[in-house]
N, C-alpha and C. Protein backbone atom coordinates (compact mmCIF):
# COMPACT_ATOMS: atom_id res chain seq x y z
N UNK A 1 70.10 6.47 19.76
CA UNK A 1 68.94 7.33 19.82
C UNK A 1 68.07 7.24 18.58
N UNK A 2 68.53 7.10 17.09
CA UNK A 2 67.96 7.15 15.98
C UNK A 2 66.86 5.66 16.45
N UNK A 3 67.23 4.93 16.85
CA UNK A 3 66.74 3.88 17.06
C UNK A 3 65.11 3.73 18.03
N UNK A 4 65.56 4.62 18.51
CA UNK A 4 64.72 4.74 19.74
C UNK A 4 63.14 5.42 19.07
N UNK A 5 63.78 6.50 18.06
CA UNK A 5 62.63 7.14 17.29
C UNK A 5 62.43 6.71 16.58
N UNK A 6 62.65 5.77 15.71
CA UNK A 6 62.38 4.35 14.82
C UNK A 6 60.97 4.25 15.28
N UNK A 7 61.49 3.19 16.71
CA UNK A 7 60.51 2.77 17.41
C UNK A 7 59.22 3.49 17.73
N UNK A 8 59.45 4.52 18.40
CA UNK A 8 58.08 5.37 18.45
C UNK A 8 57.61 6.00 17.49
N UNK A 9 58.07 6.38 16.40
CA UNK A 9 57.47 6.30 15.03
C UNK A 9 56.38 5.36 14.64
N UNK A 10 57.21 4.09 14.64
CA UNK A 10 56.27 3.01 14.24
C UNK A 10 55.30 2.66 15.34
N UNK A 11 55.08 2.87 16.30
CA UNK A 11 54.58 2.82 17.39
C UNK A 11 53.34 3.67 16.59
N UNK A 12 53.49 5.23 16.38
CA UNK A 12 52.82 5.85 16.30
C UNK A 12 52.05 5.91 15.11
N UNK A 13 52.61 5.06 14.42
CA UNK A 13 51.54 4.92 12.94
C UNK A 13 51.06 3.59 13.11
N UNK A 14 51.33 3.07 13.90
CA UNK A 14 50.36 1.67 13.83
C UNK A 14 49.25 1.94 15.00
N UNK A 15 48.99 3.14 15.68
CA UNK A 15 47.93 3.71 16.71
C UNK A 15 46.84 4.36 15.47
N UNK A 16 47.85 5.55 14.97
CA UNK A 16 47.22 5.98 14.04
C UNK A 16 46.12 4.98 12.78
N UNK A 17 47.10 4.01 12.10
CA UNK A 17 46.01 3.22 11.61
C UNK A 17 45.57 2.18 12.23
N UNK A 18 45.58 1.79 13.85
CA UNK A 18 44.61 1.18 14.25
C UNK A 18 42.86 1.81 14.85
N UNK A 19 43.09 3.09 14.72
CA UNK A 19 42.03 4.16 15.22
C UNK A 19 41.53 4.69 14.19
N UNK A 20 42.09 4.47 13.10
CA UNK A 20 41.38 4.71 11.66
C UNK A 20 40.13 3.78 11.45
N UNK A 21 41.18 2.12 11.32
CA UNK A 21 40.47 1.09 11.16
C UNK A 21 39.35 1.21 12.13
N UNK A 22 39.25 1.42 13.20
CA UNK A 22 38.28 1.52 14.28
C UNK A 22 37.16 2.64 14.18
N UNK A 23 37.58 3.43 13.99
CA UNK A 23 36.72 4.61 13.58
C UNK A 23 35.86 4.07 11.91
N UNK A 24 36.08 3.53 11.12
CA UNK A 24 35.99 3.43 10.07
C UNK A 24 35.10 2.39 10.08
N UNK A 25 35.02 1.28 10.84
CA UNK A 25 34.04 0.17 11.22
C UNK A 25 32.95 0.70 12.06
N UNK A 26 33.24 1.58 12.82
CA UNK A 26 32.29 2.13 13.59
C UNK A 26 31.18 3.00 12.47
N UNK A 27 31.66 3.97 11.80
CA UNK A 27 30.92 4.39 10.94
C UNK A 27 30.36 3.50 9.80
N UNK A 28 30.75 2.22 9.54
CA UNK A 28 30.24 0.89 8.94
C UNK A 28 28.61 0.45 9.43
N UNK A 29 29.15 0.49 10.54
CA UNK A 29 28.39 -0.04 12.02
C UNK A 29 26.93 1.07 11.68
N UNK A 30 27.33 2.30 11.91
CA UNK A 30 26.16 3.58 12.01
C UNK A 30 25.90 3.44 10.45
N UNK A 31 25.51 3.02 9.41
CA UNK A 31 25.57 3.55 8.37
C UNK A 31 24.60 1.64 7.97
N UNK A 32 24.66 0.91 8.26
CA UNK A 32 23.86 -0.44 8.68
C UNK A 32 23.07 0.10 9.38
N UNK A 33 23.39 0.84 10.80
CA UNK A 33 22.14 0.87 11.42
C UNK A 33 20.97 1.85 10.99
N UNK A 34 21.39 2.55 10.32
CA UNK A 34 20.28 3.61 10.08
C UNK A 34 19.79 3.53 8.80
N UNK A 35 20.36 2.47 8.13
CA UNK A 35 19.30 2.11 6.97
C UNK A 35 19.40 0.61 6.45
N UNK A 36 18.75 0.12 5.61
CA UNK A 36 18.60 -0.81 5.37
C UNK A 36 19.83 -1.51 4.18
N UNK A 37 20.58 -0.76 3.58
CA UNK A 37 21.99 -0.99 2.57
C UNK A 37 23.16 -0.28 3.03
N UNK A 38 24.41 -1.05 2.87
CA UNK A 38 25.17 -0.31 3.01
C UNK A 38 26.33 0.12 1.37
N UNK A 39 26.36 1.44 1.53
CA UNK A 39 26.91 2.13 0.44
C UNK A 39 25.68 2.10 -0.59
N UNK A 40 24.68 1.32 -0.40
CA UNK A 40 23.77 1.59 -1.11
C UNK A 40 23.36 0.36 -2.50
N UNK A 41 24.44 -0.57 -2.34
CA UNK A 41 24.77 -1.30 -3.10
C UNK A 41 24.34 -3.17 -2.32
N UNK A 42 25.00 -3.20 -0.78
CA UNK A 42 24.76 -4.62 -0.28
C UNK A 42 23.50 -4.34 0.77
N UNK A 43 22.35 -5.12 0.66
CA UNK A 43 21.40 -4.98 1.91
C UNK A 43 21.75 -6.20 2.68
N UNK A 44 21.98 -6.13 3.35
CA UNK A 44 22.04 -7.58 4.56
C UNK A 44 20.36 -7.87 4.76
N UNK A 45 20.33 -9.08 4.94
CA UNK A 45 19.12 -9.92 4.92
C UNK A 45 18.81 -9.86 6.94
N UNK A 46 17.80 -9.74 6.89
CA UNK A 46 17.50 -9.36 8.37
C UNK A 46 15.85 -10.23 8.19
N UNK A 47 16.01 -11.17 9.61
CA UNK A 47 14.41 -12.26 9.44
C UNK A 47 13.65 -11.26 9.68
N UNK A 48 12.10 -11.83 9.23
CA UNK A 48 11.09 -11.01 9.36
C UNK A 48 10.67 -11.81 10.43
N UNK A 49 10.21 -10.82 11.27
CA UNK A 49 9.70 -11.82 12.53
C UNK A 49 7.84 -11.06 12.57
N UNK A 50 7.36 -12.18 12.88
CA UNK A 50 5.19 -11.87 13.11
C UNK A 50 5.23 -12.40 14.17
N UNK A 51 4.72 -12.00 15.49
CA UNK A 51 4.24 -12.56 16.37
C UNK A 51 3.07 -12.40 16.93
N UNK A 52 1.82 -13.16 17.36
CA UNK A 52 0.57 -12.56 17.73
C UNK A 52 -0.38 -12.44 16.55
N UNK A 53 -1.15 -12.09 17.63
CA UNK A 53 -2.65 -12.04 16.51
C UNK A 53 -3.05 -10.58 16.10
N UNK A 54 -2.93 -10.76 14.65
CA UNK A 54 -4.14 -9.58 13.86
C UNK A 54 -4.94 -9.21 14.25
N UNK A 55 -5.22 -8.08 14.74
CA UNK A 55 -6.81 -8.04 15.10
C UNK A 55 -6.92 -6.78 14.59
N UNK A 56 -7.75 -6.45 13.77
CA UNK A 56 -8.29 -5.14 12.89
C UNK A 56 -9.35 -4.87 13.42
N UNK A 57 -10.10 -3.55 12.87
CA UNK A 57 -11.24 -2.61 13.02
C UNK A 57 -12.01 -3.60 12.78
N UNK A 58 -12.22 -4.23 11.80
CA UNK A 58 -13.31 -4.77 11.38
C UNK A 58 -13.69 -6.01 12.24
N UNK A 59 -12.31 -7.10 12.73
CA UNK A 59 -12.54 -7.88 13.66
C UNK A 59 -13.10 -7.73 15.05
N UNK A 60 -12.45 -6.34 15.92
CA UNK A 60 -13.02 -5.78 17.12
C UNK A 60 -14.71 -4.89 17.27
N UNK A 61 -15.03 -4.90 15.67
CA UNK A 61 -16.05 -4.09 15.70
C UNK A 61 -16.91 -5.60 15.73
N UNK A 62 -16.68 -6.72 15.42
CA UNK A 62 -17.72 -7.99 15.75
C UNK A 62 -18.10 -8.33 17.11
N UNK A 63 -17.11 -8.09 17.64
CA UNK A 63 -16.66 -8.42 19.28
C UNK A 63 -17.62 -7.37 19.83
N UNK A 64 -18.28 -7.91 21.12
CA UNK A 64 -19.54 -6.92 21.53
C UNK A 64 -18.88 -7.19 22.90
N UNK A 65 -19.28 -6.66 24.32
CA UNK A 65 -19.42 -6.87 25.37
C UNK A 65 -21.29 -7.68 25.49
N UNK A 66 -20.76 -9.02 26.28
CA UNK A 66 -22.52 -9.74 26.71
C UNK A 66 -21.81 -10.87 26.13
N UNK A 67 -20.49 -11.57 24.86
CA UNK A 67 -20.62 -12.37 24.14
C UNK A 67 -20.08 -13.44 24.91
N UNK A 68 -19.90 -14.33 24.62
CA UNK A 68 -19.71 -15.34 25.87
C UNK A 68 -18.14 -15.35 25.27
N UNK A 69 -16.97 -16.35 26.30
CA UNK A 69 -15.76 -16.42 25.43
C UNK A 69 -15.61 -17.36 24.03
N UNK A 70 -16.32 -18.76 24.37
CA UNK A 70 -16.51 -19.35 22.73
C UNK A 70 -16.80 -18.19 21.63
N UNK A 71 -17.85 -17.36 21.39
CA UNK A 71 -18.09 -16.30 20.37
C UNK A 71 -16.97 -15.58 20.27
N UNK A 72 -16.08 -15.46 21.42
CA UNK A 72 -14.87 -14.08 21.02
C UNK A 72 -13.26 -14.80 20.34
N UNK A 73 -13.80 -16.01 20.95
CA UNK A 73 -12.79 -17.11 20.48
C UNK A 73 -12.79 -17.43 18.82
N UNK A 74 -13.92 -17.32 18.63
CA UNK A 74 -14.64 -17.52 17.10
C UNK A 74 -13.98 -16.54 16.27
N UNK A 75 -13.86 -15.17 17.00
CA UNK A 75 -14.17 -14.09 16.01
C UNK A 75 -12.48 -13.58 16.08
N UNK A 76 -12.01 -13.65 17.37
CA UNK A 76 -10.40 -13.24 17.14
C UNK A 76 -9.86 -14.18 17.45
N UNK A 77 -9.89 -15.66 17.64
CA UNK A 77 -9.12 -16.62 17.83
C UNK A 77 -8.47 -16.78 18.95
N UNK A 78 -7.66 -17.27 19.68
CA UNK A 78 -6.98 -18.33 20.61
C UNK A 78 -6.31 -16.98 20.96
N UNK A 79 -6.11 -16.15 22.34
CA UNK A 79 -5.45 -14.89 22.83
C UNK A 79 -4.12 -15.42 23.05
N UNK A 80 -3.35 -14.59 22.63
CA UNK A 80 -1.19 -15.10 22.74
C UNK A 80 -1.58 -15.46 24.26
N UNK A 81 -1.80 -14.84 25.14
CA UNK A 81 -1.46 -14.66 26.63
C UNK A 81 -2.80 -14.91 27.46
N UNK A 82 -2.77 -15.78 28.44
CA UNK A 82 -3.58 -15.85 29.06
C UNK A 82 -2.88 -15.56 30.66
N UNK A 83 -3.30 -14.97 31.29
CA UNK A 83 -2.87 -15.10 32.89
C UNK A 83 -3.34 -16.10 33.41
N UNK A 84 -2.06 -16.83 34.31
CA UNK A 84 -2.86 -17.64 34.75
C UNK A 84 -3.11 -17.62 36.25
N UNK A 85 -3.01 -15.88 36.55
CA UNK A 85 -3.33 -15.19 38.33
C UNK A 85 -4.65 -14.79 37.82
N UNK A 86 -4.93 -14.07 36.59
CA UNK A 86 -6.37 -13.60 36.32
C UNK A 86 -6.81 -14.30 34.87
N UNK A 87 -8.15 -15.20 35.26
CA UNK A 87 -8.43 -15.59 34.10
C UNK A 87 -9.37 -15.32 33.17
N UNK A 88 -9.73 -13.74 34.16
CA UNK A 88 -10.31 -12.75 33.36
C UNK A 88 -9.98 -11.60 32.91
N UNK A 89 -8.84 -12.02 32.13
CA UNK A 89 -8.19 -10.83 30.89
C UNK A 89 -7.23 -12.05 30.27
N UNK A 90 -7.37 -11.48 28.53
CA UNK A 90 -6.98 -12.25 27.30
C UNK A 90 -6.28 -11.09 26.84
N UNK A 91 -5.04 -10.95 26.66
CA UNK A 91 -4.40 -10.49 25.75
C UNK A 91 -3.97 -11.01 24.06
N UNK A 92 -4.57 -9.84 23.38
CA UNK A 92 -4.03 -10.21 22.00
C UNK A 92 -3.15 -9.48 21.58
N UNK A 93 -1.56 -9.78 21.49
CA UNK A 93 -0.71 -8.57 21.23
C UNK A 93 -0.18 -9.24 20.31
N UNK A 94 0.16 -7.98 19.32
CA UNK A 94 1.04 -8.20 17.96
C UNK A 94 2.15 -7.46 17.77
N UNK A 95 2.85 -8.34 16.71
CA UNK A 95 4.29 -7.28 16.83
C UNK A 95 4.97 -7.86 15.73
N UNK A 96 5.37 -6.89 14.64
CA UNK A 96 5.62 -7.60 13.11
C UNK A 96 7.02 -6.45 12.74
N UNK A 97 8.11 -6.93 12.24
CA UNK A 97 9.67 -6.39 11.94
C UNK A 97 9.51 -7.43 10.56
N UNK A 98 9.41 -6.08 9.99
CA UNK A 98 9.93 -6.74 8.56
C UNK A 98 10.72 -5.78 7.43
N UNK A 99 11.31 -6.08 7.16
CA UNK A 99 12.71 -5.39 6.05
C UNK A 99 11.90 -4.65 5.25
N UNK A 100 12.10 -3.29 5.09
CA UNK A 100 11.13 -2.36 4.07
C UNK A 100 10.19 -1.68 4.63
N UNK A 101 9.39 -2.00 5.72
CA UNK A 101 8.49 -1.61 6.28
C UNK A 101 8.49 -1.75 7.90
N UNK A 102 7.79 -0.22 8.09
CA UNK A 102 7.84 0.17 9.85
C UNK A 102 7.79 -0.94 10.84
N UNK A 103 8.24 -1.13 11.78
CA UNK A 103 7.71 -2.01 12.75
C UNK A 103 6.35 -1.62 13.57
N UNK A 104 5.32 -2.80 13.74
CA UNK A 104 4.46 -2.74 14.39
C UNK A 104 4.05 -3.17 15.88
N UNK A 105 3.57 -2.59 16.70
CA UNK A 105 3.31 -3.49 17.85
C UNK A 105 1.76 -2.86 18.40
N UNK A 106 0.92 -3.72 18.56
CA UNK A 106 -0.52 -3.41 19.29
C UNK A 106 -0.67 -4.88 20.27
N UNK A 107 -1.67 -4.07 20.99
CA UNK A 107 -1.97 -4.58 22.03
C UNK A 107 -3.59 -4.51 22.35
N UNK A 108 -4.37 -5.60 22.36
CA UNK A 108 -6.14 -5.37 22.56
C UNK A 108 -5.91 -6.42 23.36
N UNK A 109 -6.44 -5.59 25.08
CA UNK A 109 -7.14 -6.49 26.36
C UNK A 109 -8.43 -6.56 26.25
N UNK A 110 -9.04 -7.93 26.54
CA UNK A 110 -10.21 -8.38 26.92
C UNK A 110 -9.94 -8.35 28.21
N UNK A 111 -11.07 -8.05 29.07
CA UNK A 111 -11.64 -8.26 30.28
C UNK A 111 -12.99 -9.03 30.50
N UNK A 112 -13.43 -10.38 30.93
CA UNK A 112 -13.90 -10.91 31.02
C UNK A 112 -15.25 -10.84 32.60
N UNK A 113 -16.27 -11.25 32.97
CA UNK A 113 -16.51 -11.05 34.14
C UNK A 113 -17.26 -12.80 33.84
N UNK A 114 -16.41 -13.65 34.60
CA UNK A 114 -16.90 -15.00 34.42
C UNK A 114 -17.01 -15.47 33.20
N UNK A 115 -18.06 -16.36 32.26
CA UNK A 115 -17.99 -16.43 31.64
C UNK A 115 -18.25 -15.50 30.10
N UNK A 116 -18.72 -14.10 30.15
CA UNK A 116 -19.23 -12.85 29.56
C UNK A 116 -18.26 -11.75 29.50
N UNK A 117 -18.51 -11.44 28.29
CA UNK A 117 -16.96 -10.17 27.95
C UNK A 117 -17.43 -9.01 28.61
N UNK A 118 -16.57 -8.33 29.24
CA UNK A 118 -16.62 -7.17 30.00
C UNK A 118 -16.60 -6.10 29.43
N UNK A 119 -15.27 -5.80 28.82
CA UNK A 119 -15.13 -4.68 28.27
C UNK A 119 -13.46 -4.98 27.25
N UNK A 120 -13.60 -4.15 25.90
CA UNK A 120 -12.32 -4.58 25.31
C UNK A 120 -11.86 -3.10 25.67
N UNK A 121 -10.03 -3.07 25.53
CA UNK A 121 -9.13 -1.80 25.67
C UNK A 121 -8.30 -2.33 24.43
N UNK A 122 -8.81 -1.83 23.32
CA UNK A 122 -8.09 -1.51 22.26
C UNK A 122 -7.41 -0.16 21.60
N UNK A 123 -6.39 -0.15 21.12
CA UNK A 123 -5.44 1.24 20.74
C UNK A 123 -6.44 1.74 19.59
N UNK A 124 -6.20 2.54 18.66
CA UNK A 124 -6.88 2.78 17.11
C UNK A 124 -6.11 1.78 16.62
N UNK A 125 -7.31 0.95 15.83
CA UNK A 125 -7.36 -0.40 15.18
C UNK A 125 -7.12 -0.27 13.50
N UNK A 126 -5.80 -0.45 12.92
CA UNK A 126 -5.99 -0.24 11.38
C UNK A 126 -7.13 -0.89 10.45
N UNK A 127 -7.56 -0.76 9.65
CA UNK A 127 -8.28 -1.70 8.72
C UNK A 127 -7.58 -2.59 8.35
N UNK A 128 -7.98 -3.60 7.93
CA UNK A 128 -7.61 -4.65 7.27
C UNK A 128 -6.98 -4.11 5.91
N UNK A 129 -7.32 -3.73 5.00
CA UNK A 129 -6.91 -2.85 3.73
C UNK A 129 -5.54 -2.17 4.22
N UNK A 130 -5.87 -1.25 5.35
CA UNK A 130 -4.33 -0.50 6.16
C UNK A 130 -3.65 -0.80 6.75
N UNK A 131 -3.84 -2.06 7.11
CA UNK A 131 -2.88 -3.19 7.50
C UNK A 131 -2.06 -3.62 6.47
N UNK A 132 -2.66 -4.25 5.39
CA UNK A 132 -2.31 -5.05 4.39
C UNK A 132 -0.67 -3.58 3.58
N UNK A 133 -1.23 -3.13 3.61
CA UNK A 133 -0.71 -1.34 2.80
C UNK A 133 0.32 -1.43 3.43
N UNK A 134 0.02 -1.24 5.01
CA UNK A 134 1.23 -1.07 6.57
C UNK A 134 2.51 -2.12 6.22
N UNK A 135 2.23 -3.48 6.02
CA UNK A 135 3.22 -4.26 5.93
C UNK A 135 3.71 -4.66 4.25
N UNK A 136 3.03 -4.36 3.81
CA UNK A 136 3.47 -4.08 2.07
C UNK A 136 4.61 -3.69 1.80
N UNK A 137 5.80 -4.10 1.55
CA UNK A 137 7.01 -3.47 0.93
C UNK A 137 6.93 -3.42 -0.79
N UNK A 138 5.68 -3.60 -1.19
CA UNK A 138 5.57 -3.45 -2.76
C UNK A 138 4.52 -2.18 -2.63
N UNK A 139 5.20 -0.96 -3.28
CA UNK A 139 3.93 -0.19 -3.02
C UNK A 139 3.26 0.10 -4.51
N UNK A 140 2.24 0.41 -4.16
CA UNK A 140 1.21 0.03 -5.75
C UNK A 140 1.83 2.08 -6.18
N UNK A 141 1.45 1.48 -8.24
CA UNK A 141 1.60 2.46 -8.62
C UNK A 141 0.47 3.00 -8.97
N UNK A 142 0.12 4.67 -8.84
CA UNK A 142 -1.25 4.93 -9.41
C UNK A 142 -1.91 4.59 -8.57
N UNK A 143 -3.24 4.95 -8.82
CA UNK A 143 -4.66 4.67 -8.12
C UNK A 143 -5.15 3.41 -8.51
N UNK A 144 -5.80 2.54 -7.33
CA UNK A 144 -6.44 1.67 -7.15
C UNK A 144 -7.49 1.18 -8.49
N UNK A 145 -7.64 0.48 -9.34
CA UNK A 145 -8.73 0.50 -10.33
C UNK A 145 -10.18 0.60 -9.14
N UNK A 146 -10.98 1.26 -9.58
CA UNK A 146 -12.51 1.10 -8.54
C UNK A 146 -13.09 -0.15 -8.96
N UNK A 147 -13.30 -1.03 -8.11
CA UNK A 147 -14.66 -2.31 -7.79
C UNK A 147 -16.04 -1.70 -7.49
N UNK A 148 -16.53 -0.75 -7.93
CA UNK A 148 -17.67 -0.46 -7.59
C UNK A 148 -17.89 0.97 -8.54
N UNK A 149 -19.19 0.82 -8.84
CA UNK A 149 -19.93 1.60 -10.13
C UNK A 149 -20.27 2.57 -8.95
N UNK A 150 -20.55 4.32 -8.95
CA UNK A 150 -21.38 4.88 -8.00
C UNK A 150 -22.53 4.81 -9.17
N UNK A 151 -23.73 5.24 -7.94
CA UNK A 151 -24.83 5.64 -8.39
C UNK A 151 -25.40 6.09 -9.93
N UNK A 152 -24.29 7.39 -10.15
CA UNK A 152 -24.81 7.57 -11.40
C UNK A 152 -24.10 7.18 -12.44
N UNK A 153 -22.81 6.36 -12.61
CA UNK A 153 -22.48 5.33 -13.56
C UNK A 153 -23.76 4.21 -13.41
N UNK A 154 -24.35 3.93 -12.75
CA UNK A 154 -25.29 2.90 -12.92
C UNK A 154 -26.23 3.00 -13.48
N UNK A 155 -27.08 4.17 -13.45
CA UNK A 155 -27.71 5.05 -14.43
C UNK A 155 -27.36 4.77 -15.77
N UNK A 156 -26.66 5.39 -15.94
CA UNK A 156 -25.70 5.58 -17.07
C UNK A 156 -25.88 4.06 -18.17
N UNK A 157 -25.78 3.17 -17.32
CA UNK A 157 -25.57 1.72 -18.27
C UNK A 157 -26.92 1.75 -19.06
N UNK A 158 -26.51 1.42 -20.11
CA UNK A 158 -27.72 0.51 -20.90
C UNK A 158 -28.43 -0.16 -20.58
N UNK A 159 -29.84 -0.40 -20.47
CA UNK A 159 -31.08 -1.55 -19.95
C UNK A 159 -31.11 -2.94 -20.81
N UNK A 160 -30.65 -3.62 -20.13
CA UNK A 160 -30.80 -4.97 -21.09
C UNK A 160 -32.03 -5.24 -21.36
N UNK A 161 -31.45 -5.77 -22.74
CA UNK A 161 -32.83 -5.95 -23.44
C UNK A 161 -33.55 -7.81 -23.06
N UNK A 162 -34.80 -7.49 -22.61
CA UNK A 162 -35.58 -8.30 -22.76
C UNK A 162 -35.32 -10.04 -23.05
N UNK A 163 -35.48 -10.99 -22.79
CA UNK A 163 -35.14 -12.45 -23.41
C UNK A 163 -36.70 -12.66 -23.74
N UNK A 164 -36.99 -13.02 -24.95
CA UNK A 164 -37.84 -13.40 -25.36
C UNK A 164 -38.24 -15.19 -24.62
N UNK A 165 -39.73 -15.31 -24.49
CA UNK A 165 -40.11 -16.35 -23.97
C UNK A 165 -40.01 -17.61 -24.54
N UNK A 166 -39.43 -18.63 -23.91
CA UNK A 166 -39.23 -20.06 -24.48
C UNK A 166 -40.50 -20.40 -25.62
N UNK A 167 -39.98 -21.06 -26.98
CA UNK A 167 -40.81 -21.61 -27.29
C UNK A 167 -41.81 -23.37 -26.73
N UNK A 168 -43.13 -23.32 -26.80
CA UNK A 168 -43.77 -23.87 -26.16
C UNK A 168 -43.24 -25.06 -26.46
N UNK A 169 -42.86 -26.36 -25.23
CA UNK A 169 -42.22 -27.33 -25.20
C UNK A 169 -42.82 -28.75 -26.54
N UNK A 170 -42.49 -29.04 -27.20
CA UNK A 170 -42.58 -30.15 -28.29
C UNK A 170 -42.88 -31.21 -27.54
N UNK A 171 -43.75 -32.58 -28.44
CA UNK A 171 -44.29 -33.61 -27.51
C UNK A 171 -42.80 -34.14 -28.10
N UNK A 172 -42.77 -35.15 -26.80
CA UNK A 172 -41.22 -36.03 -26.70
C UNK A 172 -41.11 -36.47 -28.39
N UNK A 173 -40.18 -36.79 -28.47
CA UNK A 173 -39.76 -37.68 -29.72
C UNK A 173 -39.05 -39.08 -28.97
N UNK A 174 -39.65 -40.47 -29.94
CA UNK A 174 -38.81 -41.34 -29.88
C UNK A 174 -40.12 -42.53 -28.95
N UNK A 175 -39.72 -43.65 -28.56
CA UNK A 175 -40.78 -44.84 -27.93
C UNK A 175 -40.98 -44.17 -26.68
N UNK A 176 -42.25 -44.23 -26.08
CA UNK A 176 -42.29 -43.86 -24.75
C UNK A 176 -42.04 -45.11 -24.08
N UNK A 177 -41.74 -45.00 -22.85
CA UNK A 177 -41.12 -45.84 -22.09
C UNK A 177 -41.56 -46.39 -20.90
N UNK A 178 -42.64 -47.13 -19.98
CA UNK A 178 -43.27 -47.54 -19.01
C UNK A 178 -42.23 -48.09 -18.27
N UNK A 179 -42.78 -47.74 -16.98
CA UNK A 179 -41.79 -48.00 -15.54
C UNK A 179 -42.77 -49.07 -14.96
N UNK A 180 -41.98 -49.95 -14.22
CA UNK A 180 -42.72 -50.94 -13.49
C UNK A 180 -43.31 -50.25 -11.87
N UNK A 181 -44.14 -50.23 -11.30
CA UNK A 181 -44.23 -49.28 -10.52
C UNK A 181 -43.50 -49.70 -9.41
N UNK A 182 -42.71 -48.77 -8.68
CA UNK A 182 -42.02 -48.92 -7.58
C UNK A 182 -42.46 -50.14 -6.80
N UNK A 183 -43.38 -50.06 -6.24
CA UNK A 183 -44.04 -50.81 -4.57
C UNK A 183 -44.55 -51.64 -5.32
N UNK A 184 -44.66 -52.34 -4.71
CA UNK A 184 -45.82 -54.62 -4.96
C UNK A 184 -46.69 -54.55 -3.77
């Protein structure tokens, strides 16, 4: 009999630490998934994947309805998706996963009527600037230095002074020199 409870003893601690181990990877598992390090110390390297085309505020605000498709081709480039049941709608969809920063996905349909843009169905379009920010995993410290003076810093500057006028040009120095004339 001692024997017997040997057995289910050991039985029962090798359940016990196999449901440890299991439990313990699992919380490995949740603790990867919900952030980007684990313990805070190893980040696992995860690809950045871009797929699709950019298309910002500033690009869709070029894009008119009337433009033919060469002009829309110009201005947002070659559409990921073309149907080829309707070959009047261009999809431009994007979709960017990158380590540090949110994932993105948009989507801007063209509708075409022959050769003339119909109408675009775009989501709210980031700026280019809020794009750039959006996928940034370096985030700036402080405020932006300003590229631009307002109004009354411009004021403000000093009036340059004046360049006084060339003095009047000197006759050549040195042999003057006769040309044979072009034409015979």
């Amino acid at each position: 009999m001692p024997r017997r409870h040997a057995r289910f003893a050991l039985l029962a601690a090798a359940l016990a630490t196999g449901s440890l181990l299991v439990g313990g990877c699992a919380s490995i598992g949740a603790a990867l998934q919900s952030s980007d390090s684990f313990l805070g110390v190893v980040t696992p390297y995860r690809v950045e994947v871009v797929q699709g085309n950019v298309v910002t505020k500033e690009q869709a605000a070029r894009v008119k309805p009337g433009m033919t498709r060469a002009q829309v081709r110009d201005q947002l480039g070659s559409p990921l998706l073309t149907d080829p049941f309707n070959s009047n709608r261009w999809d431009y969809l994007f979709t960017i996963r990158r380590q540090g920063a949110e994932p993105q996905r948009r989507s801007v349909v063209l509708l075409f009527d022959g050769e003339t843009l119909k109408s675009i169905e775009a989501p709210e379009l980031p700026t280019e600037r809020e794009f750039v920010a959006a996928i940034s995993t370096v985030k700036p410290r402080g405020t932006p230095p300003l590229l631009e003076l307002s109004e009354e810093q411009r004021k403000a500057l000093p009036v340059p002074a004046k360049a006084e006028a060339p003095a009047a040009a000197s006759a050549p120095s040195g042999p003057a020199r006769e040309y044979p004339p072009l034409e015979k």
